[in-house]
Protein backbone atom coordinates (compact mmCIF):
# COMPACT_ATOMS: atom_id res chain seq x y z
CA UNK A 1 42.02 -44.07 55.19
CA UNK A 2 41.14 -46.40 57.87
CA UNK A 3 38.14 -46.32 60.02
CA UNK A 4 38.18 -44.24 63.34
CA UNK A 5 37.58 -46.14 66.53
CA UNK A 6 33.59 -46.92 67.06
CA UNK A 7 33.09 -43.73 69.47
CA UNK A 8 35.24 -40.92 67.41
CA UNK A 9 32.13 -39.30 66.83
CA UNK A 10 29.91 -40.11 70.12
CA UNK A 11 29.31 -37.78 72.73
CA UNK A 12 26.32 -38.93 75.14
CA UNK A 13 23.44 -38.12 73.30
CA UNK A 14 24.53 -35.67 71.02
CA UNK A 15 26.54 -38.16 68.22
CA UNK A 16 27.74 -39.02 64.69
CA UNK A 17 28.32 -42.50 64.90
CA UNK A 18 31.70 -43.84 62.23
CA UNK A 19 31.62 -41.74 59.59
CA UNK A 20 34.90 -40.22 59.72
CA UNK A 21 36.44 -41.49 56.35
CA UNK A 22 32.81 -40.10 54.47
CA UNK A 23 33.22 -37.13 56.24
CA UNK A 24 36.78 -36.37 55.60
CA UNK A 25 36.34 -37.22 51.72
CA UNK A 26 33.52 -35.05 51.49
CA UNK A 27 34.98 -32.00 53.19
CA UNK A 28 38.28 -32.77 50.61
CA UNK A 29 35.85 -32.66 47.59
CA UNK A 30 34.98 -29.40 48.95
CA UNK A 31 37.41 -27.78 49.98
CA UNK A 32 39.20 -29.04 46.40
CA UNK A 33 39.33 -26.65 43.08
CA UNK A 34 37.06 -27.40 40.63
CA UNK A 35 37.76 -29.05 37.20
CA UNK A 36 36.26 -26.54 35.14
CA UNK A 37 36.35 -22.99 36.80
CA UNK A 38 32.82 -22.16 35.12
CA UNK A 39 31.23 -25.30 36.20
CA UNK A 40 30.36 -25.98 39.92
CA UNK A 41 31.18 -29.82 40.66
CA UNK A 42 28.36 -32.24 41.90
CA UNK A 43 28.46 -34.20 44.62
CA UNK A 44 26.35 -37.35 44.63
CA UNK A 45 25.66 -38.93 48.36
CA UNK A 46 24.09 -41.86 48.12
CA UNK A 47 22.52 -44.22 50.49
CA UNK A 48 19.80 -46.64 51.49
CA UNK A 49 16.72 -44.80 53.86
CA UNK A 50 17.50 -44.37 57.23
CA UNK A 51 21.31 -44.74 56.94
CA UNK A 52 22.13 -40.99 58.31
CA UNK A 53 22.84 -38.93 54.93
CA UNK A 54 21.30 -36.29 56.18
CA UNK A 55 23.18 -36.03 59.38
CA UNK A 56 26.63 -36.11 57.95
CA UNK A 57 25.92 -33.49 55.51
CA UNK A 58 24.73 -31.36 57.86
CA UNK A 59 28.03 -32.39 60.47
CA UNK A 60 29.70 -31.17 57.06
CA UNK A 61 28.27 -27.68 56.64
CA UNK A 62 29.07 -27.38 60.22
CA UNK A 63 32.61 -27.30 59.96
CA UNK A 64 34.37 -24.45 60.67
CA UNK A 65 36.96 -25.28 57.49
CA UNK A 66 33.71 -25.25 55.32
CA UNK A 67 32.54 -22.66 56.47
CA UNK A 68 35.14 -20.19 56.21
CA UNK A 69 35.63 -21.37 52.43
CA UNK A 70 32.31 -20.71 51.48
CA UNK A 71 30.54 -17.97 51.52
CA UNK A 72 26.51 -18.85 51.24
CA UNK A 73 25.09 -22.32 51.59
CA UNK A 74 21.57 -23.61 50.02
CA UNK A 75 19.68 -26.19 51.16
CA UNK A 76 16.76 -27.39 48.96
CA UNK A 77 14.39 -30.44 48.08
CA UNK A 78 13.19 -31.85 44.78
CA UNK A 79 10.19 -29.71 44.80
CA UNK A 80 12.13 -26.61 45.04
CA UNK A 81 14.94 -27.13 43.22
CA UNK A 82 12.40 -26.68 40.54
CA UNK A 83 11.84 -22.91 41.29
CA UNK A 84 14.25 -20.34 40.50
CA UNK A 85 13.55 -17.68 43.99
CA UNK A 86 16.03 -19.59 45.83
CA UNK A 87 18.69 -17.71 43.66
CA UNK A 88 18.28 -14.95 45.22
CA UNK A 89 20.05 -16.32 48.27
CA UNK A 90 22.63 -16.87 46.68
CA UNK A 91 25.43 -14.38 47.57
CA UNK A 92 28.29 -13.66 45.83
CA UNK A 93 31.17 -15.57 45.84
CA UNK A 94 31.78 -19.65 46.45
CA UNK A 95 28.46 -21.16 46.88
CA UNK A 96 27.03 -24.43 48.27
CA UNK A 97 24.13 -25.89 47.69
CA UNK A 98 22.51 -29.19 48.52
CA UNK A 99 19.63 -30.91 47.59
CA UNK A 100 18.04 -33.44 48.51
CA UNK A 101 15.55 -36.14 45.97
CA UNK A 102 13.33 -38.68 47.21
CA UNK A 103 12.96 -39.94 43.39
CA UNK A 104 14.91 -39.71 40.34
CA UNK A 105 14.42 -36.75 38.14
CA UNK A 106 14.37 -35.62 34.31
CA UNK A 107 17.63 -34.62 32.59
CA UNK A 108 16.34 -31.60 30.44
CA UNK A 109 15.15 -30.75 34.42
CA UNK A 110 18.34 -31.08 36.24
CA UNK A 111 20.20 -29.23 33.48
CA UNK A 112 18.02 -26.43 33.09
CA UNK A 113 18.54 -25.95 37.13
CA UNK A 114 22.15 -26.97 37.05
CA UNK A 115 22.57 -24.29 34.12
CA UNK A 116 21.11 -21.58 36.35
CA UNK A 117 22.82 -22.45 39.52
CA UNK A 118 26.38 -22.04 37.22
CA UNK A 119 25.04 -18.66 35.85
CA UNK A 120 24.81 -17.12 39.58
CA UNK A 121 27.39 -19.24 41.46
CA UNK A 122 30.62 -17.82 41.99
CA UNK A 123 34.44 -19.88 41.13
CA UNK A 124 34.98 -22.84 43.17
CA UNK A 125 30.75 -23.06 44.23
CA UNK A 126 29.58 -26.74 44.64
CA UNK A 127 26.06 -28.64 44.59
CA UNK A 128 25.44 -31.54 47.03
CA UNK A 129 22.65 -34.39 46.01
CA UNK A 130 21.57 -36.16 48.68
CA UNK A 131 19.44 -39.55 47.86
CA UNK A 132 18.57 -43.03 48.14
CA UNK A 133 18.11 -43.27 43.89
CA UNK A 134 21.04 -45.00 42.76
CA UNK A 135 20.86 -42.89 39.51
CA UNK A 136 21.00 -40.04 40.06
CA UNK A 137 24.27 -40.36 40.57
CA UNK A 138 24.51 -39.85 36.41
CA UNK A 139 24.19 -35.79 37.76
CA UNK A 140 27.52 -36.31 39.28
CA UNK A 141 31.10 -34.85 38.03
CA UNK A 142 33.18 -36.48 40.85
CA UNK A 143 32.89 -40.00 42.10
CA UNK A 144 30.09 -40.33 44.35
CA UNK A 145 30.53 -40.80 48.03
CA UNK A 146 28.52 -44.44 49.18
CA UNK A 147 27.27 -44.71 52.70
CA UNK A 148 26.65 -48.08 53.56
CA UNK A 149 24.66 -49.90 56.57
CA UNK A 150 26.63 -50.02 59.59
CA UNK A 151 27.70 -53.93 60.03
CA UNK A 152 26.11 -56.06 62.16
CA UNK A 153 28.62 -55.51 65.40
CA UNK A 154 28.85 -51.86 64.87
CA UNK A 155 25.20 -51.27 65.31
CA UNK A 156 24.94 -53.73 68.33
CA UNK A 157 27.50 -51.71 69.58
CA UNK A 158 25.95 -48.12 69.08
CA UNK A 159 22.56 -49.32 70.04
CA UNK A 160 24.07 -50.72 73.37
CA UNK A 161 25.93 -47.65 74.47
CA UNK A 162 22.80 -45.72 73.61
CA UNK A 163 20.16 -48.08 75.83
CA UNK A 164 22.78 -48.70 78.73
CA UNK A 165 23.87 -45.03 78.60
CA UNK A 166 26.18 -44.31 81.58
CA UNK A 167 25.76 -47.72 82.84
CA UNK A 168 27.70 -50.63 82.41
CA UNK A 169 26.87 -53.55 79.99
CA UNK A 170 29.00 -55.81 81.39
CA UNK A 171 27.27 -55.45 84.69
CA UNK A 172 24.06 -56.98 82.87
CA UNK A 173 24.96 -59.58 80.98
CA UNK A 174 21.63 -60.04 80.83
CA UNK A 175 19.98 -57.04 79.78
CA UNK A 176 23.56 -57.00 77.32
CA UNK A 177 22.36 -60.48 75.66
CA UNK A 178 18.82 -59.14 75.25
CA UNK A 179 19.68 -55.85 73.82
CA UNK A 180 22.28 -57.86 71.26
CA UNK A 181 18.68 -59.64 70.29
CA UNK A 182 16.70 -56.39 69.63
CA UNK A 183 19.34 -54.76 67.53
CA UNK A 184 19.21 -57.65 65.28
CA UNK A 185 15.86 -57.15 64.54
CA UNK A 186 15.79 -52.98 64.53
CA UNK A 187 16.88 -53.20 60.61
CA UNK A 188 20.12 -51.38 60.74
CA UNK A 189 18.25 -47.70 61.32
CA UNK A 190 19.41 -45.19 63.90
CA UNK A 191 16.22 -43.43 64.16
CA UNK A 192 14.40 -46.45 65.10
CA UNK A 193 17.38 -47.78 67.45
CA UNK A 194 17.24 -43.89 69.78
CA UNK A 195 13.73 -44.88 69.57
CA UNK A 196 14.27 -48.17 71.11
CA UNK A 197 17.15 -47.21 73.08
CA UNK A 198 15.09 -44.34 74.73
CA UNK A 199 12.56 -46.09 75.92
CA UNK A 200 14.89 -48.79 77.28
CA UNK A 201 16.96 -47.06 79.43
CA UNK A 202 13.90 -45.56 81.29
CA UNK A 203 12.98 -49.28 82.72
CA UNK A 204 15.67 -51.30 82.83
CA UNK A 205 14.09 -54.38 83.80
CA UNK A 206 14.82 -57.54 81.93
CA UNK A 207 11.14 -58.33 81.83
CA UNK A 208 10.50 -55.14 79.83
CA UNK A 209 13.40 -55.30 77.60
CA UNK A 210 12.34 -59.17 76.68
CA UNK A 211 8.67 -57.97 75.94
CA UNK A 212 9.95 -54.92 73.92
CA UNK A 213 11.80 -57.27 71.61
CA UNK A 214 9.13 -59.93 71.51
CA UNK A 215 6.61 -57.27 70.40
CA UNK A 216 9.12 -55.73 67.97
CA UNK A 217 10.07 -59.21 66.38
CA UNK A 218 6.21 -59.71 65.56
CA UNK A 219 6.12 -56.77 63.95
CA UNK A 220 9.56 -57.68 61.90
CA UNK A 221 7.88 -60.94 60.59
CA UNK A 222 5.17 -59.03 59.35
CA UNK A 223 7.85 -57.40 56.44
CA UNK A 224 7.87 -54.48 58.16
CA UNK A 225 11.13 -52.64 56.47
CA UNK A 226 10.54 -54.13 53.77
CA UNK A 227 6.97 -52.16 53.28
CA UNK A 228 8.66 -49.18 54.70
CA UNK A 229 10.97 -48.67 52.25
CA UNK A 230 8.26 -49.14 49.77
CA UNK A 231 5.88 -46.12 51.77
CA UNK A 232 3.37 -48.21 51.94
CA UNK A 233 0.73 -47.97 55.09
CA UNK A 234 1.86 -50.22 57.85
CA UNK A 235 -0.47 -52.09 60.43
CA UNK A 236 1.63 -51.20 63.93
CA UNK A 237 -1.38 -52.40 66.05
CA UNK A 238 0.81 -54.87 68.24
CA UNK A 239 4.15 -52.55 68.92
CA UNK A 240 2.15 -50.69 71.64
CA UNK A 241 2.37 -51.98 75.17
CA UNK A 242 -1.62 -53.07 74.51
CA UNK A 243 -2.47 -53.94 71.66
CA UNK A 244 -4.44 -50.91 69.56
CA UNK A 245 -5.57 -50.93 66.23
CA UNK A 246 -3.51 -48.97 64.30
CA UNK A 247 -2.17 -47.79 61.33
CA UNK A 248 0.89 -46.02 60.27
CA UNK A 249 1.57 -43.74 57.22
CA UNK A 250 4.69 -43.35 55.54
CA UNK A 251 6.75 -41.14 56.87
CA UNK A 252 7.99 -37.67 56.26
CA UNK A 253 9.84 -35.19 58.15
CA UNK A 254 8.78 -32.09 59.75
CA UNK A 255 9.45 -29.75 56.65
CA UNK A 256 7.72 -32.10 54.34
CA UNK A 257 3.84 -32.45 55.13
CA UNK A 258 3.69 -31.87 59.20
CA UNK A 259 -0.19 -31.15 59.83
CA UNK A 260 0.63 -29.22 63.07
CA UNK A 261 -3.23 -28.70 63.34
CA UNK A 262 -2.99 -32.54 64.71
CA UNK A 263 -2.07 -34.02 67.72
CA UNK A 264 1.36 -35.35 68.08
CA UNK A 265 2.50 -38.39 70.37
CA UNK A 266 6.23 -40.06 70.79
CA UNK A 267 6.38 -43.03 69.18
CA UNK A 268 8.75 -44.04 72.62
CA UNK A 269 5.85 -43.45 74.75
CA UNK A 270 3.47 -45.57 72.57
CA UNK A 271 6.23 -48.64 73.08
CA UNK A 272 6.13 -48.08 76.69
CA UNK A 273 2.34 -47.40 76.81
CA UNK A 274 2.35 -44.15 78.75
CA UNK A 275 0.96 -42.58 76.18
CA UNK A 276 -2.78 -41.42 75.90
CA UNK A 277 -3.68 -41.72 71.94
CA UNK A 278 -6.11 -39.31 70.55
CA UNK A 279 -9.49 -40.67 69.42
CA UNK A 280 -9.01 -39.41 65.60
CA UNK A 281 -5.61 -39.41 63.71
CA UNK A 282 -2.82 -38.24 65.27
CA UNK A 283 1.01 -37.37 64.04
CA UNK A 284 3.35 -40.54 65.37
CA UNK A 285 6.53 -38.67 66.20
CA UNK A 286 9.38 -41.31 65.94
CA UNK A 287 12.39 -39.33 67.02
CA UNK A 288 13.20 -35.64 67.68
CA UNK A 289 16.83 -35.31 66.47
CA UNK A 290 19.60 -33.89 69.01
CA UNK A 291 21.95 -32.67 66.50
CA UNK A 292 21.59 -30.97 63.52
CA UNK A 293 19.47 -30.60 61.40
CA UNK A 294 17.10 -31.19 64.48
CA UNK A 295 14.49 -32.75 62.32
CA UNK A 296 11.46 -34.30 63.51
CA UNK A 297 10.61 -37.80 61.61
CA UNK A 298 6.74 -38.04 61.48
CA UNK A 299 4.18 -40.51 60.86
CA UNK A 300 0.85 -40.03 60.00
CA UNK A 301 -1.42 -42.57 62.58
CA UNK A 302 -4.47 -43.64 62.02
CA UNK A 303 -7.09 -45.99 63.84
CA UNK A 304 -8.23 -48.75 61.49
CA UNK A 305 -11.71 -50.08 61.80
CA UNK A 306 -12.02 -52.81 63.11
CA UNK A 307 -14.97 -54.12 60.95
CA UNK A 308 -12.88 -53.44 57.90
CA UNK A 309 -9.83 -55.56 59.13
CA UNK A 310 -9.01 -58.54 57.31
CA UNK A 311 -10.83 -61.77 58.80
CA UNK A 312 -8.45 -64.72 59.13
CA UNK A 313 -9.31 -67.35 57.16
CA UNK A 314 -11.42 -70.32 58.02
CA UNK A 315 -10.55 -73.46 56.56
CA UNK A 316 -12.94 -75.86 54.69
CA UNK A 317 -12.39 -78.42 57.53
CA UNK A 318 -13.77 -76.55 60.12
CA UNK A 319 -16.47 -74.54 58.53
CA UNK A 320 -19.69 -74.63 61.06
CA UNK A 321 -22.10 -77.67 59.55
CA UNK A 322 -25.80 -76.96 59.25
């Protein structure tokens, strides 16, 4: 199957950007008889953070041909996978269920769950495994389904449409050059280009869209995805529009570890600086999702002190002489 032209799945806001062939193999797997009637088949989808695994699942259990052929479906995580109450959802008949693992997990635990989940699914009942951990893709009775980083022109593409919205690019070749220049640096991730995009639309002044990408390409030397994919802490103190000590967590989404007792503030309004930041920690929101599953993506922020920061340096040759 060939690739569908770059907008088959783009409607303003409200998109899945070129994943038709994952899409249509997935539903097929699906909608397919299983190998063993007493067994339900696994599904492995694997992919790197960020890369939109979630979102074409869920553009999955949204179709109507899905739907109709099953008759419950499960989501779960790795933490409660581990229970057994979630059974009780189950109703009879085909079943789907999908779970998602942020890191890799036991065998005698995955078949102890995928043993129960056989006992009380019906004929024909499937299990989705969503992750980034290459193996657990051992779990998996069908070949798993890969989704790679959009390429280099397909994300300039997506992120342009999205900044220049219902105006023309080619009426800006200017503003067109410097947005080519910021997707470069965005890291391939669509959560953090609707970030950028968002805020760029809102001023489309050439001025602010070369600052935006002069602050963001700072922040790109400083390793930034490549300590985000390792959830480590992150110092974002020079992405704001001035400059504010700061500190970001790794992140989770709303259904993980929200703290709703804390303030929240849009990551998009930190970038433009018309936000006003709380004086303790605060919950960075970096994108509110338009299409299901409608997920918040969260950061915990918090203000470093600036006594504890690292002091640069000073080398022997110009230490102060007494």
């Amino acid at each position: 199957m060939f690739r569908s032209p770059y907008d088959a799945y783009l409607y303003a806001d409200n998109f899945m950007f070129g994943r038709h062939v994952e899409k249509q193999q997935i539903i097929s797997i699906l909608l397919q008889d299983n190998p063993s009637p007493s067994a339900p088949t696994v599904l492995s989808i694997i992919g790197a953070g960020r890369v939109g695994k979630k979102t074409l699942v869920a553009h999955v259990c949204n179709n109507q041909k899905v739907l109709s052929h099953f008759s419950s479906i499960l989501h779960l995580n790795g933490e409660s996978f581990r229970r057994t109450e979630h059974e009780a959802f189950i109703q009879a008949g085909r079943s789907l269920v999908v779970v998602e693992f942020t890191s890799d997990v036991d065998d005698e635990a995955w078949q102890k769950f995928y043993s129960s989940e056989a006992a009380h699914m019906g004929r024909g009942s499937k299990i989705i495994i969503i992750t980034k951990v290459q193996k657990l893709t051992r779990f998996g009775t069908v070949r798993p389904v890969c989704l790679n980083s959009f390429s280099p022109e397909e994300y300039s593409y997506i992120f342009k449409v999205l900044a220049f919205r219902s105006t023309n690019p080619e009426e800006h070749p200017q503003l067109a050059s410097i947005a080519r220049d910021i997707s470069g640096v965005l890291g391939g991730s669509m959560i953090t280009a609707n970030v950028y995009a968002h805020v760029l639309r809102k001023n489309q002044s050439a001025t602010f869209w070369l600052s935006v990408w002069k602050k963001y390409s700072n922040v790109v030397r400083s390793n930034l995805w490549h300590v985000m994919d390792k959830d480590h802490p992150i110092d974002i103190s020079n992405t704001a529009s001035s400059p504010t000590p700061l500190r970001l967590m790794p992140p989770h989404s709303e259904n993980d570890r929200s703290r709703k007792d804390l303030p929240k503030v849009m990551f998009g309004d930190l970038i433009a600086g018309s936000a006003i930041l709380p004086k303790e920690e605060f919950e960075l929101v970096a994108w509110e999702s338009r299409i299901p599953p409608y997920k918040k993506f969260l950061n915990l922020a918090k203000f470093l002190d600036e006594m504890n920061l690292p002091q640069p340096a000073v080398s022997p040759s110009k230490k102060r002489r007494r």
